[in-house]
C-alpha atoms as a PDB file:
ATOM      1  CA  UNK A   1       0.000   0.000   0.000  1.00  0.00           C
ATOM      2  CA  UNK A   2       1.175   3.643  -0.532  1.00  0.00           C
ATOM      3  CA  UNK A   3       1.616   5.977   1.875  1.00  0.00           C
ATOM      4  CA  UNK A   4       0.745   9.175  -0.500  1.00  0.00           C
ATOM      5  CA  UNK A   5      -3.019   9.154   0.234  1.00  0.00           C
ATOM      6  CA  UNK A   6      -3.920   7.047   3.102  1.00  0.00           C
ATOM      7  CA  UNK A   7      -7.119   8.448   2.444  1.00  0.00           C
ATOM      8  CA  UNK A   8      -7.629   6.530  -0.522  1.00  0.00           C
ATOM      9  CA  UNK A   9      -6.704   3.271   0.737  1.00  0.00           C
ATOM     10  CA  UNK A  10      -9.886   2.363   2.668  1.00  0.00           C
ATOM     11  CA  UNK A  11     -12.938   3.888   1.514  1.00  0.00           C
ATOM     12  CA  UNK A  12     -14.613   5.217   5.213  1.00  0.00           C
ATOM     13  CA  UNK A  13     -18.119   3.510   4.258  1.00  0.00           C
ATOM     14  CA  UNK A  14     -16.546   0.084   5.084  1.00  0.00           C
ATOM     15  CA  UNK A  15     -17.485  -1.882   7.696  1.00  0.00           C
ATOM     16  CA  UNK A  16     -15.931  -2.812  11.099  1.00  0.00           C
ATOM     17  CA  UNK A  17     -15.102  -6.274   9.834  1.00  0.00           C
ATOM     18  CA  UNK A  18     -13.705  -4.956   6.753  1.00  0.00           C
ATOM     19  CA  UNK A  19     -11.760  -2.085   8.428  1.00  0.00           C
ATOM     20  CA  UNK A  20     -10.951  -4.826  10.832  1.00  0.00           C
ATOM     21  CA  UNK A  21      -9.513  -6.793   8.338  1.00  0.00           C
ATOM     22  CA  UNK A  22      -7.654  -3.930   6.751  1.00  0.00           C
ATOM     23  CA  UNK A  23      -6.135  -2.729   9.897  1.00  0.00           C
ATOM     24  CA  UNK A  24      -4.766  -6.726  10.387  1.00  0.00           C
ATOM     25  CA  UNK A  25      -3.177  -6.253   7.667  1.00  0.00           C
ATOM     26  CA  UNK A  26      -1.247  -3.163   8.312  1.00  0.00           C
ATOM     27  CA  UNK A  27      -3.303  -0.002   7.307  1.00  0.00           C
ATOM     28  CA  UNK A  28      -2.923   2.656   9.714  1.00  0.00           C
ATOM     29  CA  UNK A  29      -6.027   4.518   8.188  1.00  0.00           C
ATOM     30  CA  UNK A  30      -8.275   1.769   8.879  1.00  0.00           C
ATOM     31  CA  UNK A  31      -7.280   1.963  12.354  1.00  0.00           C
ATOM     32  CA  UNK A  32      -7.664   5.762  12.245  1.00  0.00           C
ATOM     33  CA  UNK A  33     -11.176   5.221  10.880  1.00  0.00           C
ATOM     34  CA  UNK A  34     -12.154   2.733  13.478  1.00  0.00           C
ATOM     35  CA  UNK A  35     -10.968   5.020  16.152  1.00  0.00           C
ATOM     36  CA  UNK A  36     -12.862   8.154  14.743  1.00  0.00           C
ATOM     37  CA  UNK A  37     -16.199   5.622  14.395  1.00  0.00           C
ATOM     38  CA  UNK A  38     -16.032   4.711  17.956  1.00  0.00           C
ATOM     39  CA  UNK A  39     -14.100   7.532  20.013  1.00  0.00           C
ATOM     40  CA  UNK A  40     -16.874   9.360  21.206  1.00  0.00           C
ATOM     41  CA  UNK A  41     -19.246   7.166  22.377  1.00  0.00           C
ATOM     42  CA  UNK A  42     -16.570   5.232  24.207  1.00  0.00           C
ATOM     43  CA  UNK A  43     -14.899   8.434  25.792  1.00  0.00           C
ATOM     44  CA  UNK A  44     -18.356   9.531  26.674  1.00  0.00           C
ATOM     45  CA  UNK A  45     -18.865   5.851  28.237  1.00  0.00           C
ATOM     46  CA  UNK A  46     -15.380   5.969  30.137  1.00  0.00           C
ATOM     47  CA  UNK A  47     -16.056   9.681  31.357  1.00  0.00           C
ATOM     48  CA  UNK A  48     -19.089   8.693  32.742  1.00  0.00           C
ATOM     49  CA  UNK A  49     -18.119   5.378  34.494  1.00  0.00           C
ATOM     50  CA  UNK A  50     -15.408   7.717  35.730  1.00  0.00           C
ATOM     51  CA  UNK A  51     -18.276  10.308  37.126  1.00  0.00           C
ATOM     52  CA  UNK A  52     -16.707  13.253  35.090  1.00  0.00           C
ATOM     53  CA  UNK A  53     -13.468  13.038  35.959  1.00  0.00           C
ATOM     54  CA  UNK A  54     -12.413  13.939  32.336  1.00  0.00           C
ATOM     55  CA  UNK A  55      -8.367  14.029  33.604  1.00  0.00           C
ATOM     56  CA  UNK A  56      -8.566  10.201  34.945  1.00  0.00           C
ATOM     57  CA  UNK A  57     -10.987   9.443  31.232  1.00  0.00           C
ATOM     58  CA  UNK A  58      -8.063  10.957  28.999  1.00  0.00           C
ATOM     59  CA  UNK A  59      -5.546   8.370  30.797  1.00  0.00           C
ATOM     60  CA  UNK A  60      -7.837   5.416  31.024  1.00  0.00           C
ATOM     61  CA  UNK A  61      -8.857   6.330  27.315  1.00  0.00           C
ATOM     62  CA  UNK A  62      -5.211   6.297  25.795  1.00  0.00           C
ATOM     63  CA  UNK A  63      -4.467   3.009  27.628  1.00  0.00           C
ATOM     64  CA  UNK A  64      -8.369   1.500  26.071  1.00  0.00           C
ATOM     65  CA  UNK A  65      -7.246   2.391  22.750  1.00  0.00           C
ATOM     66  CA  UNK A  66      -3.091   0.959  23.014  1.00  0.00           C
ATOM     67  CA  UNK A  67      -5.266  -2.423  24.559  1.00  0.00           C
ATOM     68  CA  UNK A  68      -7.479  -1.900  21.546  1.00  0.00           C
ATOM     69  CA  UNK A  69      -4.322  -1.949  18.922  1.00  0.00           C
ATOM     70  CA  UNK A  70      -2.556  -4.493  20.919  1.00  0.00           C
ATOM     71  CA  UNK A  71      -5.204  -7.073  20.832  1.00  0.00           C
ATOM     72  CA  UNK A  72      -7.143  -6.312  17.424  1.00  0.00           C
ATOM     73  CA  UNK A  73      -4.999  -9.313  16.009  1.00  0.00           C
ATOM     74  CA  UNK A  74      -6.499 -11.687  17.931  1.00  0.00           C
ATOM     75  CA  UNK A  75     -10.168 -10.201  18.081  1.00  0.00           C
ATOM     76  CA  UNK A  76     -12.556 -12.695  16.701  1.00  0.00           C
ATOM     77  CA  UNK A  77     -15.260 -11.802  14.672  1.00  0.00           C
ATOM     78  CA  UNK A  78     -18.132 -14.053  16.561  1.00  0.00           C
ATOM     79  CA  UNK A  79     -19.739 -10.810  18.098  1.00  0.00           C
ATOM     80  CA  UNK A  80     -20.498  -7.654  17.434  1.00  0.00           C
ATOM     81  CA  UNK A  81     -17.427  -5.070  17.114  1.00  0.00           C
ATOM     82  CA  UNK A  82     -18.776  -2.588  19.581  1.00  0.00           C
ATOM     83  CA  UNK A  83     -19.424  -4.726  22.198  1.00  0.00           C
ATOM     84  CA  UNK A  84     -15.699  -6.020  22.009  1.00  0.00           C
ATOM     85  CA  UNK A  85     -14.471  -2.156  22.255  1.00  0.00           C
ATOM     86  CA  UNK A  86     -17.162  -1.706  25.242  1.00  0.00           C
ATOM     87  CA  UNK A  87     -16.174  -4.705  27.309  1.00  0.00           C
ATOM     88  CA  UNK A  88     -12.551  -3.927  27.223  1.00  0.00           C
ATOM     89  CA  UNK A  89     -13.174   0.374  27.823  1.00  0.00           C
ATOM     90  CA  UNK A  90     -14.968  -1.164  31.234  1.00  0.00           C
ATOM     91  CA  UNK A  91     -12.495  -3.529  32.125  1.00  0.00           C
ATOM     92  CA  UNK A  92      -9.969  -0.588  31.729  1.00  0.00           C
ATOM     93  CA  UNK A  93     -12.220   1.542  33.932  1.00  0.00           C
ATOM     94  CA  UNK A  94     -12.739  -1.705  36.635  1.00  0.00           C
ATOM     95  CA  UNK A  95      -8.699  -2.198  36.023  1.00  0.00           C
ATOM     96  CA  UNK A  96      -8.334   1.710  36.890  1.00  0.00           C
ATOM     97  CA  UNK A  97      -9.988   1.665  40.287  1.00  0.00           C
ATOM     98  CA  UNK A  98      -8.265  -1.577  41.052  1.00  0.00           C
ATOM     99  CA  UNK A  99      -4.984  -0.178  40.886  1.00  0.00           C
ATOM    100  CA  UNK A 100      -5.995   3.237  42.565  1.00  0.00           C
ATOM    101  CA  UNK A 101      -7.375   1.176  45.448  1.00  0.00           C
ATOM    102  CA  UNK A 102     -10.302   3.437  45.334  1.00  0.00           C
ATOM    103  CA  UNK A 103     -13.344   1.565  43.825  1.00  0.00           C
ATOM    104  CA  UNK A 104     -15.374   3.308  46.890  1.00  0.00           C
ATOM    105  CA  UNK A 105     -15.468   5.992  44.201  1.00  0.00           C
ATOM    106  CA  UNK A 106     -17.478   4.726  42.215  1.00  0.00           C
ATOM    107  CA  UNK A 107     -21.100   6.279  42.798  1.00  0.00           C
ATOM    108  CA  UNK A 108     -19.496   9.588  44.043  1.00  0.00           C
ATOM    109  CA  UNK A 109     -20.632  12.822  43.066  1.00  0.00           C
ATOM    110  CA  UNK A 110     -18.365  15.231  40.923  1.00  0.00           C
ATOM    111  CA  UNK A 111     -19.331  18.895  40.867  1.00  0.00           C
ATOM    112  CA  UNK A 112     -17.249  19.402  37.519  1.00  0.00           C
ATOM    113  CA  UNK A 113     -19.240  16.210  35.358  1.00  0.00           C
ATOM    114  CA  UNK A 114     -18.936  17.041  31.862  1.00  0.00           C
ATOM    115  CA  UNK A 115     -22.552  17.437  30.431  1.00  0.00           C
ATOM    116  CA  UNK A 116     -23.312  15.903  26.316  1.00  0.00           C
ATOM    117  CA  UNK A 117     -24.022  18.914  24.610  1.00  0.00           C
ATOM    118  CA  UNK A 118     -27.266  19.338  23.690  1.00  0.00           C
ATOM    119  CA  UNK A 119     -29.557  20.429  20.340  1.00  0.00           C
ATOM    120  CA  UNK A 120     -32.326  22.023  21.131  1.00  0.00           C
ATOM    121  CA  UNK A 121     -35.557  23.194  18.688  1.00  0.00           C
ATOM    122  CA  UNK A 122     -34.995  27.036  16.875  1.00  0.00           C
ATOM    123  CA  UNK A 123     -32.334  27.046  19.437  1.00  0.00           C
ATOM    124  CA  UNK A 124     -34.464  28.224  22.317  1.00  0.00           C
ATOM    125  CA  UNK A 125     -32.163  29.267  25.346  1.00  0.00           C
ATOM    126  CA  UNK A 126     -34.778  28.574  27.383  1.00  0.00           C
ATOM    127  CA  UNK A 127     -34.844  24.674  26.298  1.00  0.00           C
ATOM    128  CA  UNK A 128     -31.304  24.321  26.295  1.00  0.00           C
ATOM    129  CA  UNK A 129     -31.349  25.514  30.401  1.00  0.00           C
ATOM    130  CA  UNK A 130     -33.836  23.239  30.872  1.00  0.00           C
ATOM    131  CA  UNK A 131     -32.395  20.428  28.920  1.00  0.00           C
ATOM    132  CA  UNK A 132     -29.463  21.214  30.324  1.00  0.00           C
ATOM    133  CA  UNK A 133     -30.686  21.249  34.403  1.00  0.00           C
ATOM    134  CA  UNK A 134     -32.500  17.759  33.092  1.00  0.00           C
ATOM    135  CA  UNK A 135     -29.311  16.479  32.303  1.00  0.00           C
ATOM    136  CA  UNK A 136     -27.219  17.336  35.519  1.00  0.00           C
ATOM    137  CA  UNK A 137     -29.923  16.168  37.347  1.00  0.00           C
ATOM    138  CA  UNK A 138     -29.615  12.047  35.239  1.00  0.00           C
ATOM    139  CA  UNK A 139     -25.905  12.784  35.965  1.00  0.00           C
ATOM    140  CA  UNK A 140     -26.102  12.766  39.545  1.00  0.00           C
ATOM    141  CA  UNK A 141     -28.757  10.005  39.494  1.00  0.00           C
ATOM    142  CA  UNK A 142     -26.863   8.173  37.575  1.00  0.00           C
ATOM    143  CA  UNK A 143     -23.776   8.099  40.216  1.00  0.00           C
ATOM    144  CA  UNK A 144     -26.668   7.059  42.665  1.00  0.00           C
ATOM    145  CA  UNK A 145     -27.185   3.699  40.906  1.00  0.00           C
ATOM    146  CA  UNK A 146     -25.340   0.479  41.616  1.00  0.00           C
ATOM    147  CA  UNK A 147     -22.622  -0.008  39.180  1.00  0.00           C
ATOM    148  CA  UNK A 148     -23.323  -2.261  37.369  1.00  0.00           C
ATOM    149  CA  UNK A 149     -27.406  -0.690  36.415  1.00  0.00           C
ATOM    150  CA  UNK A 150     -25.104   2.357  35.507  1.00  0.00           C
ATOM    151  CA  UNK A 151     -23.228   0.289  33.595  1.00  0.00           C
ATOM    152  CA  UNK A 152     -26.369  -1.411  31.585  1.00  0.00           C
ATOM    153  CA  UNK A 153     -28.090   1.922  31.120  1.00  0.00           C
ATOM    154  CA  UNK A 154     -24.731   3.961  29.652  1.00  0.00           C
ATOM    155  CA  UNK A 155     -23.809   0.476  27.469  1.00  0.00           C
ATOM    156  CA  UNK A 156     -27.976   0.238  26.442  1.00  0.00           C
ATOM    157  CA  UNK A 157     -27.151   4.350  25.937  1.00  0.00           C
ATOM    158  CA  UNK A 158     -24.666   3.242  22.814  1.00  0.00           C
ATOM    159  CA  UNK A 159     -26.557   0.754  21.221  1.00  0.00           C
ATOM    160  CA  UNK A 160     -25.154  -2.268  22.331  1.00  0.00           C
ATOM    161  CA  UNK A 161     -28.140  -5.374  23.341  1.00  0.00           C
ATOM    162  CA  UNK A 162     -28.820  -6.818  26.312  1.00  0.00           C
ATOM    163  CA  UNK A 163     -27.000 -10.062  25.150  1.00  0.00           C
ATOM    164  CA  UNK A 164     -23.915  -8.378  24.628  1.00  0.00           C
ATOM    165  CA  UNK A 165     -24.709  -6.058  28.393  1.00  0.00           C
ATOM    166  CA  UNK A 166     -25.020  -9.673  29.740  1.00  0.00           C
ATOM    167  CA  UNK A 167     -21.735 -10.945  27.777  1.00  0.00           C
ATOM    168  CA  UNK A 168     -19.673  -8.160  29.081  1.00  0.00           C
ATOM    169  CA  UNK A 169     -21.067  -8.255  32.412  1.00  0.00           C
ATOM    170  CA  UNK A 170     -20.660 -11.941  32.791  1.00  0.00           C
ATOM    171  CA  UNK A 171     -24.144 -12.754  34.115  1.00  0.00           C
ATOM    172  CA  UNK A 172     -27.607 -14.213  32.533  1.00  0.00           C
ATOM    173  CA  UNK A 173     -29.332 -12.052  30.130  1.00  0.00           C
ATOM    174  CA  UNK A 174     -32.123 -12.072  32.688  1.00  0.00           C
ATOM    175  CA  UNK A 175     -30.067 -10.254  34.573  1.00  0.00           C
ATOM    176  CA  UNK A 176     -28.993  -7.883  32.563  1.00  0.00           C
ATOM    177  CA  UNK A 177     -32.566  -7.123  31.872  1.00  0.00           C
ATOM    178  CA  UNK A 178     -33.124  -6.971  35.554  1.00  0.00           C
ATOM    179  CA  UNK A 179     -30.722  -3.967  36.236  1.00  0.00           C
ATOM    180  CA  UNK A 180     -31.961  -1.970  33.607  1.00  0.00           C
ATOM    181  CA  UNK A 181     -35.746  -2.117  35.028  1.00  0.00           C
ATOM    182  CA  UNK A 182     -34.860  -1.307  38.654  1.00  0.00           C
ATOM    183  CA  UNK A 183     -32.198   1.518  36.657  1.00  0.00           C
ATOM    184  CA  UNK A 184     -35.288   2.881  34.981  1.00  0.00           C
ATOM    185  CA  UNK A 185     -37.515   2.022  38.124  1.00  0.00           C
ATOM    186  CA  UNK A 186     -35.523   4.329  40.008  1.00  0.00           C
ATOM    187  CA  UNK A 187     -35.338   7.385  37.719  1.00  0.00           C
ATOM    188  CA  UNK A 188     -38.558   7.892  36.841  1.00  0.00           C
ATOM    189  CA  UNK A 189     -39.360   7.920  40.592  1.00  0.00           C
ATOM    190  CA  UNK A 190     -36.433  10.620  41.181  1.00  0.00           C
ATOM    191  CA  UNK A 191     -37.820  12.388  38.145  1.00  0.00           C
ATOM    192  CA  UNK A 192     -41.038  12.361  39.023  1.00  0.00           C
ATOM    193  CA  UNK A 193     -42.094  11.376  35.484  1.00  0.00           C
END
């Protein structure tokens, strides 16, 4: 492959398995394109396992992705690509309070969360307050919940099924199901919706 146009090397509208594929086989701009289709949802996903602590998300974000080079080789294509990147950005999270000795943390408020921005209709300030007071408020419910419901709701948050929440999680689909309910159980009675 030539180095001259990366860009023209792997056409962006290819898959994961194809990029996947492309990236085994040396292509730098495959891997580039599989980290720009996944880095925001899983920085957003580490961030908020890490209750805003966007300092502790950059490192534990550079070390998902190096885990995420490191390993691609033997990644095997029986599951869904997403869930792969998902399981290992929590595991690097879990890993990350292991070694700080501090998984107490986990469930404690931040004052300086990051919030998702948010697009509001004719761009009405007044929505965007509101949307934005709406979410601060899920933030700090969210640090309320057991880890692992957090964990279902942010994963359910990108897409990924509850077979694959259950497969990550190691426990019964059932389960999995289970956490989300008494996760949505609990905000709609702390939101009074």
């Amino acid at each position: 492959m030539s180095n001259e146009n990366p860009a023209a090397e792997v056409p962006c509208e290819l898959s994961d398995e194809q990029l996947i594929a492309t990236a085994r086989n040396g292509s730098d701009h495959a891997m580039e394109l599989l980290y720009e289709r996944y880095r925001k949802p899983l920085y957003a996903f580490v961030v908020r396992m890490l209750n805003g602590d966007s300092m502790t998300a950059d490192d534990v974000f550079q070390d998902l992705w190096i885990k995420v080079f490191n390993k691609l080789s033997v990644y095997r294509e029986d599951g869904k690509f997403a869930a792969w990147l998902f399981r290992i950005a929590r595991n690097q999270v879990l890993e990350h309070f292991r070694r700080e000795k501090s998984r107490a943390k986990i469930g404690a408020l931040t004052s300086d969360g990051d919030m998702p921005e948010t697009i509001t209709e004719n761009g009405n300030p007044s929505g965007l307050v509101g949307a934005q007071m709406l979410g601060e408020q899920l933030e700090k419910l969210l640090a309320e919940l057991p880890e692992e419901q957090r964990e279902v709701f942010l994963m359910r948050q990108n897409d990924l099924s509850f077979k694959e929440i259950a497969e990550i999680q190691k426990c019964p689909i059932n389960t999995a199901l289970g956490r989300m309910h008494n996760c949505l159980k609990f905000l709609r009675q702390r939101l009074s919706l």
